[in-house]
Protein backbone atom coordinates (compact mmCIF):
# COMPACT_ATOMS: atom_id res chain seq x y z
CA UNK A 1 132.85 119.88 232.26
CA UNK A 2 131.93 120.03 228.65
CA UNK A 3 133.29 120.58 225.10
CA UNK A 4 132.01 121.03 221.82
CA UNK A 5 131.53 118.43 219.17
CA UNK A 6 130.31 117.35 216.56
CA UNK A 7 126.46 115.37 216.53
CA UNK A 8 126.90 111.66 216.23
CA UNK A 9 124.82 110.70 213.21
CA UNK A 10 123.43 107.54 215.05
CA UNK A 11 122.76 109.60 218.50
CA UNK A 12 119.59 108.96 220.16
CA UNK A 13 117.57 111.88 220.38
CA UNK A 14 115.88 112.21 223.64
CA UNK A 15 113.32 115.11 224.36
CA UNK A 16 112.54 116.08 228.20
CA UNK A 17 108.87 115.46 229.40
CA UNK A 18 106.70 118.16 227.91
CA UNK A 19 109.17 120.08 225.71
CA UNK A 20 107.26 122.18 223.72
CA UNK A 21 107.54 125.81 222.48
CA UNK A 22 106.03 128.14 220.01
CA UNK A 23 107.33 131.30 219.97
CA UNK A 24 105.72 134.03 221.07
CA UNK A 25 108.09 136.75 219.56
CA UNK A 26 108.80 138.88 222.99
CA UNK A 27 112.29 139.68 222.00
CA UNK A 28 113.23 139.03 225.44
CA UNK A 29 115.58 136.46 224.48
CA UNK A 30 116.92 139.12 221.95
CA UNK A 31 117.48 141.48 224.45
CA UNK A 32 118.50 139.28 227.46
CA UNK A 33 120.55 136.41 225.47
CA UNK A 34 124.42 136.89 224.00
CA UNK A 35 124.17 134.45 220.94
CA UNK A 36 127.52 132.89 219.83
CA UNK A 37 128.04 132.69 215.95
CA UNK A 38 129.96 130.53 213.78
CA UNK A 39 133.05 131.58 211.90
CA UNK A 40 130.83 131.41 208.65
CA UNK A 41 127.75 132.81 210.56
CA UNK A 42 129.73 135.78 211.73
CA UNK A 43 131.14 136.28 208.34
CA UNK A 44 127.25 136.18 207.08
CA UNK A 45 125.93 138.80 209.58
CA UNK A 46 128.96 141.37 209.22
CA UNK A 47 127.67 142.27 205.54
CA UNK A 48 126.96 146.29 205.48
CA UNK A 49 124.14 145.11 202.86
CA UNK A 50 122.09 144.97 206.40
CA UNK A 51 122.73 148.46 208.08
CA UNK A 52 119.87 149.79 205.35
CA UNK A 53 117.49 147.43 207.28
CA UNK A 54 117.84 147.62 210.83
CA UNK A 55 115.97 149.98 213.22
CA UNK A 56 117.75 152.68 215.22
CA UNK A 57 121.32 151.25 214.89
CA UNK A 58 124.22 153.84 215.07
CA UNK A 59 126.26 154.11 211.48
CA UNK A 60 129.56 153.05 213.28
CA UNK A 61 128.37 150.19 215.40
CA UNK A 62 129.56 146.70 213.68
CA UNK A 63 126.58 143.73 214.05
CA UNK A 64 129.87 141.23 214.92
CA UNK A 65 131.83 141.71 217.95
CA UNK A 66 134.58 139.62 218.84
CA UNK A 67 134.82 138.93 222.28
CA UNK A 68 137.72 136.08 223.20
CA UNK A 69 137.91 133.46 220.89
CA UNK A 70 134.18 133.58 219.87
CA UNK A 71 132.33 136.15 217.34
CA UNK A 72 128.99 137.31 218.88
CA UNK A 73 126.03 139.27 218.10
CA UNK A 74 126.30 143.23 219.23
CA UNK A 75 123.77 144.54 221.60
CA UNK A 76 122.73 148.17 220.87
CA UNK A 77 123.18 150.91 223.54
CA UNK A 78 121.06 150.83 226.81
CA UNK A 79 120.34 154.86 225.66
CA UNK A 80 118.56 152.87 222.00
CA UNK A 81 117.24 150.27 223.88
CA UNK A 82 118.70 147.52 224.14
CA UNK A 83 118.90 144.41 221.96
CA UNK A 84 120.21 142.84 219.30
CA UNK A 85 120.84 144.86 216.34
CA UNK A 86 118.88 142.78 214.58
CA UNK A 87 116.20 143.23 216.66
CA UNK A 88 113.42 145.59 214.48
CA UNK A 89 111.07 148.24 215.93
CA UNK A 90 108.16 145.85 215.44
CA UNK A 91 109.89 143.46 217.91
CA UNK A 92 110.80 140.37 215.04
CA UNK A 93 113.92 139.61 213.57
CA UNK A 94 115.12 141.23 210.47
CA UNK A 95 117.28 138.09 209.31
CA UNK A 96 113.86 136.26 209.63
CA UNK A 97 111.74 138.34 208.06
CA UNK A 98 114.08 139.65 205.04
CA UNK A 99 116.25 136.59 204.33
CA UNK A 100 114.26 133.23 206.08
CA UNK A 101 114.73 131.47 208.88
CA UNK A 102 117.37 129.31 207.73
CA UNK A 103 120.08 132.47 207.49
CA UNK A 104 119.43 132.97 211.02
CA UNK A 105 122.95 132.06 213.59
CA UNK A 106 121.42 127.96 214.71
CA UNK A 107 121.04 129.57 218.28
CA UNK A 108 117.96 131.74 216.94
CA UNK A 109 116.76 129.27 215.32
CA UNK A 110 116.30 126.75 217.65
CA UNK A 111 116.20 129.01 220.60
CA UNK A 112 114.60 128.41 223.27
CA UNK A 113 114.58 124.49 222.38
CA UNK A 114 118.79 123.44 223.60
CA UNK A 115 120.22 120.19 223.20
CA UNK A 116 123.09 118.67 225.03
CA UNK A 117 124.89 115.62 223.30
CA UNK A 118 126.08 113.23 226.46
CA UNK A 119 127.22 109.54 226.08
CA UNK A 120 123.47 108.27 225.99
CA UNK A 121 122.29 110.22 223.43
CA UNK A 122 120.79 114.35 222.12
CA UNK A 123 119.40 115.88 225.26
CA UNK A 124 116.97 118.22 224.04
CA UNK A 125 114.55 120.59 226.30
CA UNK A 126 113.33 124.08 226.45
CA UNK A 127 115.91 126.50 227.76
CA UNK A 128 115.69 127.54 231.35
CA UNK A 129 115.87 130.98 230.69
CA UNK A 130 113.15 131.73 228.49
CA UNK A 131 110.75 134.35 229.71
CA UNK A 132 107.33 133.35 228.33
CA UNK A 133 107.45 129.52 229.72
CA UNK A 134 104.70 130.11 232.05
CA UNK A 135 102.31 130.43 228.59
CA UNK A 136 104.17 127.39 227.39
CA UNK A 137 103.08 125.71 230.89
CA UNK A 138 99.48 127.08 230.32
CA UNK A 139 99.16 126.41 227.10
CA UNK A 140 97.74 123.30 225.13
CA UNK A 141 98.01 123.85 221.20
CA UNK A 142 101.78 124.01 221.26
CA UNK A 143 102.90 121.24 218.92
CA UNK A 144 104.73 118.49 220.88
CA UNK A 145 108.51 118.83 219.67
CA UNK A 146 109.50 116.51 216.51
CA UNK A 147 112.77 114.44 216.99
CA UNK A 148 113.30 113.91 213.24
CA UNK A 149 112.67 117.47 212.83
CA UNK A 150 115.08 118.27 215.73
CA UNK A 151 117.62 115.69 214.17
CA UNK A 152 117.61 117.68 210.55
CA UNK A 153 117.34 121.01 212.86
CA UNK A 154 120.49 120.14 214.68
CA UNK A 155 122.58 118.26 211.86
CA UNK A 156 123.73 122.14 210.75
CA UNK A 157 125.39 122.46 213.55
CA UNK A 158 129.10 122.27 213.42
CA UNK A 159 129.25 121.57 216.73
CA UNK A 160 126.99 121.02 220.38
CA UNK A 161 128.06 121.21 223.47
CA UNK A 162 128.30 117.70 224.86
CA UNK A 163 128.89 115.96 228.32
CA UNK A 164 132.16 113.31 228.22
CA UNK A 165 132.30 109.87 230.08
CA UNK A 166 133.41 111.72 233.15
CA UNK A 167 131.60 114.78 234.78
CA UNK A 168 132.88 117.13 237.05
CA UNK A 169 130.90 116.96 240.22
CA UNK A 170 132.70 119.51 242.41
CA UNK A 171 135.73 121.88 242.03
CA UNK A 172 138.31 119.13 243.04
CA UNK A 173 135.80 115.64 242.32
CA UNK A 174 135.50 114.22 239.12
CA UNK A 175 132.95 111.16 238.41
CA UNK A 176 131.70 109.08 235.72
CA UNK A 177 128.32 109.76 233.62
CA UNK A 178 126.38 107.12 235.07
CA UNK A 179 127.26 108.26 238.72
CA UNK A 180 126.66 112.19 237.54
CA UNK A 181 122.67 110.08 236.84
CA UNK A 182 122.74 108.12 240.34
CA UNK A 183 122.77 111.64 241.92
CA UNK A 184 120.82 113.83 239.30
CA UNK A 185 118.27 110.58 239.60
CA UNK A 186 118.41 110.91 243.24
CA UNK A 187 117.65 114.83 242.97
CA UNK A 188 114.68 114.50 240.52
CA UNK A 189 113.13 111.70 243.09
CA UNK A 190 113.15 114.64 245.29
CA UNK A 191 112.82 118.03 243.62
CA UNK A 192 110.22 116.75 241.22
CA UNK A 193 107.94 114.71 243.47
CA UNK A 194 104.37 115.09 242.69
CA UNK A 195 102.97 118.15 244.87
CA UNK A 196 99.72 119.41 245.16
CA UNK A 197 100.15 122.41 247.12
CA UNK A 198 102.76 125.12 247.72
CA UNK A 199 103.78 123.88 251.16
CA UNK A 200 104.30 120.38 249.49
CA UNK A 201 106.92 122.05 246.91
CA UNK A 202 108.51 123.63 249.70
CA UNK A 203 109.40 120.60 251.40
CA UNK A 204 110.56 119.15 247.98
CA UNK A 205 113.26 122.11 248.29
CA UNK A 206 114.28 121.42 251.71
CA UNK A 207 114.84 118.28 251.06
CA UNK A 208 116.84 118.34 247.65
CA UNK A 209 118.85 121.25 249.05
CA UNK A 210 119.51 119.14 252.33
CA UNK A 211 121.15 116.33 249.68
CA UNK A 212 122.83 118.67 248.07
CA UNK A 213 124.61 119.65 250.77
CA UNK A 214 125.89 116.30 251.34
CA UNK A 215 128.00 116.46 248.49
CA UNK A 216 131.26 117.41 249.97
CA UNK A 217 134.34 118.75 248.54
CA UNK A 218 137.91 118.63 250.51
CA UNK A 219 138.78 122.22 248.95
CA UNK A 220 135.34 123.59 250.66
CA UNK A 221 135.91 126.27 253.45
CA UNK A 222 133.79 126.28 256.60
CA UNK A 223 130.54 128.47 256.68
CA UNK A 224 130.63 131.17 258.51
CA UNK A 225 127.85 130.89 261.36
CA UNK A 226 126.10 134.31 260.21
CA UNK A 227 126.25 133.96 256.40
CA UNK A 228 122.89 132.65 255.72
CA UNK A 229 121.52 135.59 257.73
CA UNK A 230 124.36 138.15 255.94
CA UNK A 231 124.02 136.39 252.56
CA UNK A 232 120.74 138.99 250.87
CA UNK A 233 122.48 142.26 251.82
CA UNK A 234 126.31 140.64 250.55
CA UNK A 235 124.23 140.35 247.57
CA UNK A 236 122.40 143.49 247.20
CA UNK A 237 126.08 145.25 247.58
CA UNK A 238 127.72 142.79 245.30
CA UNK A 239 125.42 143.69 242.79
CA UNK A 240 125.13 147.73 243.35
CA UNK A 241 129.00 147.18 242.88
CA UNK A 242 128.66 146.18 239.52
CA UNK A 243 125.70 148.36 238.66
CA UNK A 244 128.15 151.48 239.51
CA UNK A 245 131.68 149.73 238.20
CA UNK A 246 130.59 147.33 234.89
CA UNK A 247 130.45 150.09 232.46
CA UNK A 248 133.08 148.70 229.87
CA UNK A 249 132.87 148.54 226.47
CA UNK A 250 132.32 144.40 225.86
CA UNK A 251 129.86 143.11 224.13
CA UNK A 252 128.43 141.07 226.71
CA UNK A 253 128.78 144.07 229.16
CA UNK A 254 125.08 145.15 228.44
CA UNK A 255 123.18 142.05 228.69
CA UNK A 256 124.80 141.70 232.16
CA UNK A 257 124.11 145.59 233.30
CA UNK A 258 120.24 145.00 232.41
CA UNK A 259 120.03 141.81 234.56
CA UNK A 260 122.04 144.04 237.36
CA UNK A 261 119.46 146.23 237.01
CA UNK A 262 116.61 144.27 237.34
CA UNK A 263 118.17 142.16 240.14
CA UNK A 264 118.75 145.54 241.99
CA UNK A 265 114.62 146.16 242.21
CA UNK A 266 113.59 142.71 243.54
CA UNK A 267 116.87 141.16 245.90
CA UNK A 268 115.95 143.69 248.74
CA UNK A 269 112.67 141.55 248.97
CA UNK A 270 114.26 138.24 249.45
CA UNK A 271 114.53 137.53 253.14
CA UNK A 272 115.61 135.32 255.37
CA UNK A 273 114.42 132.84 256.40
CA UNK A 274 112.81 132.22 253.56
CA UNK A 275 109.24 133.43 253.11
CA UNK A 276 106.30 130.85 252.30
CA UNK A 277 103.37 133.18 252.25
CA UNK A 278 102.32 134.31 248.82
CA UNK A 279 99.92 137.11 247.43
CA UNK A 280 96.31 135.91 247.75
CA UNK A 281 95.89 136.35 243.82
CA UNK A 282 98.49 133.61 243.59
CA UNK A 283 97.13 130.37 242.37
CA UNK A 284 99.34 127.58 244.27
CA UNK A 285 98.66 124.74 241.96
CA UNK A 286 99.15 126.85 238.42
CA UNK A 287 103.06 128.31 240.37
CA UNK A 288 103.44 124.40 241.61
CA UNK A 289 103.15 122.88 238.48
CA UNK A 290 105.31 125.58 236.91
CA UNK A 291 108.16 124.91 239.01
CA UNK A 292 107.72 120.97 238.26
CA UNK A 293 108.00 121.30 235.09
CA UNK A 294 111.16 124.14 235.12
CA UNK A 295 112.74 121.57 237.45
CA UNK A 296 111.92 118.25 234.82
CA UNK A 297 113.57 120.13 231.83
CA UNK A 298 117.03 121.54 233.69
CA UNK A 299 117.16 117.51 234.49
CA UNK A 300 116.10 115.84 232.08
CA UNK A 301 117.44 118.15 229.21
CA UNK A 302 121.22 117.42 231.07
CA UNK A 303 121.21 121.66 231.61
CA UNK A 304 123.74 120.89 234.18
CA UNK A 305 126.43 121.12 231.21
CA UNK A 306 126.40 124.50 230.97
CA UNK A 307 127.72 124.88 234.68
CA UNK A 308 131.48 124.03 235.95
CA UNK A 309 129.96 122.11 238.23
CA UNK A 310 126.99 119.63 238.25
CA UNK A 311 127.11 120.69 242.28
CA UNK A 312 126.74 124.18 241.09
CA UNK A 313 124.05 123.84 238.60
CA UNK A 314 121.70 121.63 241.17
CA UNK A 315 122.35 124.02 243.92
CA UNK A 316 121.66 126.95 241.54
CA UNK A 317 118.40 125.01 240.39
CA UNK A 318 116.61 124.48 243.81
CA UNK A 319 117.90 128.13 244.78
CA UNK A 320 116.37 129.90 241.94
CA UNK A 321 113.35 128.26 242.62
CA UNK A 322 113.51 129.30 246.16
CA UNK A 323 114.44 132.89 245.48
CA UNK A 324 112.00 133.17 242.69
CA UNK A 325 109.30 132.61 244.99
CA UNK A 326 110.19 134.45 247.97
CA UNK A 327 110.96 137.20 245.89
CA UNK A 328 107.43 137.20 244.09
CA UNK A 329 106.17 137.10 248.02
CA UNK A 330 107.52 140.53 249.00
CA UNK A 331 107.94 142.33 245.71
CA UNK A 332 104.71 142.40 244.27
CA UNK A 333 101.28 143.56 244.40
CA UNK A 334 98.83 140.91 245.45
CA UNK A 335 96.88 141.87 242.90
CA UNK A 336 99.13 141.94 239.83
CA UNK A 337 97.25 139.69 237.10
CA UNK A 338 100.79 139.54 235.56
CA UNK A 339 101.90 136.94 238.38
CA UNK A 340 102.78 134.21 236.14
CA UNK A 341 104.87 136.06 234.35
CA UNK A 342 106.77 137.93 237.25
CA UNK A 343 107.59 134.82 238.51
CA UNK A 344 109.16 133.32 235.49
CA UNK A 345 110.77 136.47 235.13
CA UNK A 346 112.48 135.93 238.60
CA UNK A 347 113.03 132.41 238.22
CA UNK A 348 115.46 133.42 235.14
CA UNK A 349 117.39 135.79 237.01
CA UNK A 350 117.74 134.07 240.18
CA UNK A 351 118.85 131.00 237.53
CA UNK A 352 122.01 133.39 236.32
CA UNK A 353 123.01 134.96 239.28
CA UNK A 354 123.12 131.95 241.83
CA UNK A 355 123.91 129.60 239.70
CA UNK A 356 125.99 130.53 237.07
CA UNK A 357 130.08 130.82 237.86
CA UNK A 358 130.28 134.05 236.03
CA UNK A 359 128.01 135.47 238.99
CA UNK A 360 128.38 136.59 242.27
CA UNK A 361 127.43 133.28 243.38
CA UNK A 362 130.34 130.94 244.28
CA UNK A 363 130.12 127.72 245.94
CA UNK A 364 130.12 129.60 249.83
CA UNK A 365 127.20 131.68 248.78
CA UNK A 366 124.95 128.71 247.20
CA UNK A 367 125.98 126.87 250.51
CA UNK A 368 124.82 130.10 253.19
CA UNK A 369 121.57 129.96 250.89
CA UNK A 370 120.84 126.19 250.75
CA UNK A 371 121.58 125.89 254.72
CA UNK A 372 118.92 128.48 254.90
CA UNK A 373 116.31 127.05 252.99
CA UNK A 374 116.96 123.49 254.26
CA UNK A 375 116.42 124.94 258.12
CA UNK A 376 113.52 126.88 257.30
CA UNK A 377 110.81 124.64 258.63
């Protein structure tokens, strides 16, 4: 669906309603995130003139993996906690702090701002999958993002990675741009209506995942009549299967055994049909507008690119949301002033493992859940 290439110099640079972000330097993203690095970066970052200045690193693990074709950042050991090895004890990045910003791999740097170069110009948001967004939601002395800062940020890149004239919709469809916006147009209408209440936003769901469904494939298999009722306990074994059998030595092994983890606490509380009742502490309108504005910057920031599918990535959208939700329903404590958090924190999970293909979540499993939540009246 996408490649990598180079920034047109005379690209529009379009920013997605309400991008904003200051960091607030959780390391999350550092922990959580497996950041790609230029040939040059990678050669950069290797240098043992670092291993004096890094925090609980072993003396034999390298800071540059390669993994495939790419050169990444290493994680440390679960057993050291976690992270990049960058990553100091006082939670901010040594590159940053000894050397400047500007020797950090682009990724950090602009991180959790993305952009997406597609035929009508820079795409740029803030990442989906950034744990603190409910503070950026909340908050109202982040600075509004700068395109000609964003321009300059971006022109080091040697490449983005950037939508073509034709999009693949499903596994066996391919369509042009402009009708990859008649649907993704179509979706917003829906998803990101104006709601006022919880029960409002639920019905946005419904609705987007009953279009969704209408986007048919010929390759697409029947569903089973008892998957959407089978579908959270496939998944809780799917993932105890790879909590007990992903214990290889790749790079991008750990980032994927913490979110297995994590996932492993919360799934059993997802039920079918879905759950609309939330914890009395839970303010409706703060969660509602949350979700709006998740939803506006996967659209608008053209997040869809980093799926196989634009199918997928909509499905996985209005699921995550879904599952975010009902998880925060009947996981946690009604009375848990951390709420806003939790649910972000669920919304970027559920994000990775329905949606992405990497996951267990192929296109039969998105289907089983979207049937579910567009029949639960």
């Amino acid at each position: 669906m996408t490649t990598n290439r180079p920034i047109p110099p005379d690209a529009p640079i379009r920013l997605a309603e309400g991008a904003r972000h200051r960091c607030r330097q959780c390391g999350s993203s550092c922990r959580n995130f497996t950041v790609s690095l230029s040939d040059a970066e990678a050669q950069r970052l290797a240098l043992e003139v670092w291993r004096p200045l890094l925090h609980n690193v072993p003396p034999d693990l390298p800071f540059v993996s390669r993994e495939g074709n790419r050169y990444i950042l290493t994680k440390r050991p679960e057993a050291l906690g976690g992270g990049c090895v960058f990553l100091g004890a006082d939670n901010l990045c040594v590159i940053h702090k000894e050397a400047g910003m500007a020797v950090k791999p682009l990724a950090c740097q602009v991180f959790p701002l993305q952009g997406i170069a597609a035929p009508d110009g820079v795409h740029l948001s803030v990442n989906s999958g950034c744990r603190r967004l409910w503070e950026v939601v909340a908050a109202a002395d982040d600075p509004p993002l700068d395109p000609l800062e964003a321009r300059e940020l971006l022109s080091a890149a040697a490449g983005m990675l950037s939508m073509a004239e034709t999009v693949r919709l499903t596994a066996a469809t391919m369509i042009l741009y402009t009708d990859f916006l008649a649907w993704q147009g179509q979706i917003a209408a829906i998803l990101c209506r104006p709601a006022a209440t919880l029960a409002e936003f639920w019905g946005n769901l419904r609705q987007t995942a009953a279009l969704i469904l209408t986007i048919a494939d010929p390759a697409d298999e029947s569903l089973p009549a008892d998957a959407p009722l089978a579908l959270v306990a496939n998944l809780i074994a799917a993932f105890h299967a790879d909590l007990e059998g992903e214990r290889s030595e790749s790079p991008l092994s750990l980032p994927r055994q913490a979110l297995t983890a994590r996932v492993m606490r919360w799934l059993p509380a997802v039920s079918l049909p879905l759950k609309r009742d939330l914890p009395e502490a839970f303010t409706p309108s703060e969660v509602v507008r949350f979700c709006l504005w998740l939803a506006g910057q996967f659209l608008q920031g053209r997040q869809a690119a980093y799926w196989t599918t634009a199918r997928g990535a909509w499905a996985g959208l209005v699921i995550a949301l879904a599952v975010g939700l009902n998880a925060f329903a009947g996981a946690f404590d009604q009375h848990d002033e951390t709420f806003g958090h939790s649910i972000n924190d669920l919304f970027s999970d559920a994000l990775t493992i329905f949606g992405l293909p990497s996951s267990n979540a192929t296109w039969g499993k998105q289907q089983a859940m979207l049937v579910a939540l567009s029949e639960d009246g």
